[in-house]
Protein backbone atom coordinates (compact mmCIF):
# COMPACT_ATOMS: atom_id res chain seq x y z
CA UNK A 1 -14.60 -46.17 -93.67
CA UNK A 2 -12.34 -48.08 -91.45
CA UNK A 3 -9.20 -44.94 -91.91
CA UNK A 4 -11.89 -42.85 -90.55
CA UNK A 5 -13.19 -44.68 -87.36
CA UNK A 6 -9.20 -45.85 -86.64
CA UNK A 7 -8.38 -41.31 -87.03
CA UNK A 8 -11.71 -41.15 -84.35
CA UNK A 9 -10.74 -44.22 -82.33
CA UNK A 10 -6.79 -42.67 -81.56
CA UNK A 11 -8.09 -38.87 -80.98
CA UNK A 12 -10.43 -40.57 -78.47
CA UNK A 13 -7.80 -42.59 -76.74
CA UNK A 14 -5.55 -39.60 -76.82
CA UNK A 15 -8.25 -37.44 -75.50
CA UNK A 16 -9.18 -40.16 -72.59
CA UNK A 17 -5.69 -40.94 -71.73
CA UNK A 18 -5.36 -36.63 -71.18
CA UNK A 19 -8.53 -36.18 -69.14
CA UNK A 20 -7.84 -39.53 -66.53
CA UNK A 21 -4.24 -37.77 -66.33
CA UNK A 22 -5.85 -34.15 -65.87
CA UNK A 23 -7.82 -35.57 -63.08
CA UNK A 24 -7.45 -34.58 -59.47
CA UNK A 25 -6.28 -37.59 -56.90
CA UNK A 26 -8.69 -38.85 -54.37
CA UNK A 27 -7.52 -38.22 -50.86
CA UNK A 28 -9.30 -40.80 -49.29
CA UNK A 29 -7.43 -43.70 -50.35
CA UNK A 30 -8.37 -47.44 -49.86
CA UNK A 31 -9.33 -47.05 -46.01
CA UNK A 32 -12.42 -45.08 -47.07
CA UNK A 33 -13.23 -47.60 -50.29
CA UNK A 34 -13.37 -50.49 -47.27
CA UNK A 35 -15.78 -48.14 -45.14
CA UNK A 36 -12.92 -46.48 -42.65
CA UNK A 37 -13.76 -43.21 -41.94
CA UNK A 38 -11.38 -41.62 -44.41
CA UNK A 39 -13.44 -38.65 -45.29
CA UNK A 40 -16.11 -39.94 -47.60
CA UNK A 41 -18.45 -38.07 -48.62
CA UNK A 42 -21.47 -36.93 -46.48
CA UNK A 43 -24.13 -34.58 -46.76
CA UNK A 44 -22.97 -31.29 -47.56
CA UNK A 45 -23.06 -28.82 -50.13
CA UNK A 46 -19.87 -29.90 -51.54
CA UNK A 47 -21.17 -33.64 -52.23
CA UNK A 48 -25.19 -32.09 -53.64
CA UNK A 49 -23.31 -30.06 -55.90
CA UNK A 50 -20.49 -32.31 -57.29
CA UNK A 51 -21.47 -32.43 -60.60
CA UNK A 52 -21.03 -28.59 -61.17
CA UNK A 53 -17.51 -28.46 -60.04
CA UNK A 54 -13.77 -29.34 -61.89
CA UNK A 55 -14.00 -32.65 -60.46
CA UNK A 56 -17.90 -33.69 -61.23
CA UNK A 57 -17.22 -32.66 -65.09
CA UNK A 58 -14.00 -34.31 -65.70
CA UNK A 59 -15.84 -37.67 -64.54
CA UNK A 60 -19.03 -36.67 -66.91
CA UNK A 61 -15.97 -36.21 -69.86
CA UNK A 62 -14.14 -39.27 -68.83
CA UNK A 63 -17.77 -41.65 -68.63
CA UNK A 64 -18.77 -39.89 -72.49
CA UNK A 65 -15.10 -40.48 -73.41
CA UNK A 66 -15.15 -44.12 -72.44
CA UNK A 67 -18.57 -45.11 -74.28
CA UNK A 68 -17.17 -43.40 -77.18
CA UNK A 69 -14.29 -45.33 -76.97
CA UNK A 70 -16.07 -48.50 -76.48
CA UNK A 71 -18.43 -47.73 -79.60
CA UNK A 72 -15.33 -46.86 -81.89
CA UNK A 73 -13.89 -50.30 -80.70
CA UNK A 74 -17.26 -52.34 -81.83
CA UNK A 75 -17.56 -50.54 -85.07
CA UNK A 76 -13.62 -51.55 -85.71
CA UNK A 77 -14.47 -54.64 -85.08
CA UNK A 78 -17.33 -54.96 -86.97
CA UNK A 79 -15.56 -53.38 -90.34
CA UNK A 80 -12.98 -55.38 -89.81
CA UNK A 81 -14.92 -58.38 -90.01
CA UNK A 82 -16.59 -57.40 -92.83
């Protein structure tokens, strides 16, 4: 049981570490984080329909990714312990 959830646990971390990597930089920078006008985003089309484009699904796979991640880490834990 543990072999298996440690063989999950590293094809997760190698799959996370590839998708943050694979992800497209923010432009904006800190200025727009502090509330500069550094191009956040406004109320377009681009920003209603984020979730549809390269950038909106990479965050979806990097969110699953991390919960995953975070459940393979409690149930290492918790075999470990046992």
């Amino acid at each position: 049981m543990s072999t298996a959830i440690t063989v999950i646990h590293i094809i997760i971390c190698i799959a996370l570490a590839i998708v943050i990597l694979a992800q497209p930089a923010k432009q904006a920078g800190l200025g727009a984080a502090l509330g500069g006008s550094g191009g956040g985003d406004s109320d377009n089309f681009f920003s209603k329909n984020k979730g549809r484009t390269y950038e909106g699904k990479m965050e979806k796979l990097t969110i699953f990714l991390t919960i995953l991640f975070v459940i393979t880490t409690i149930g290492l834990s918790y075999v470990a312990n046992l």
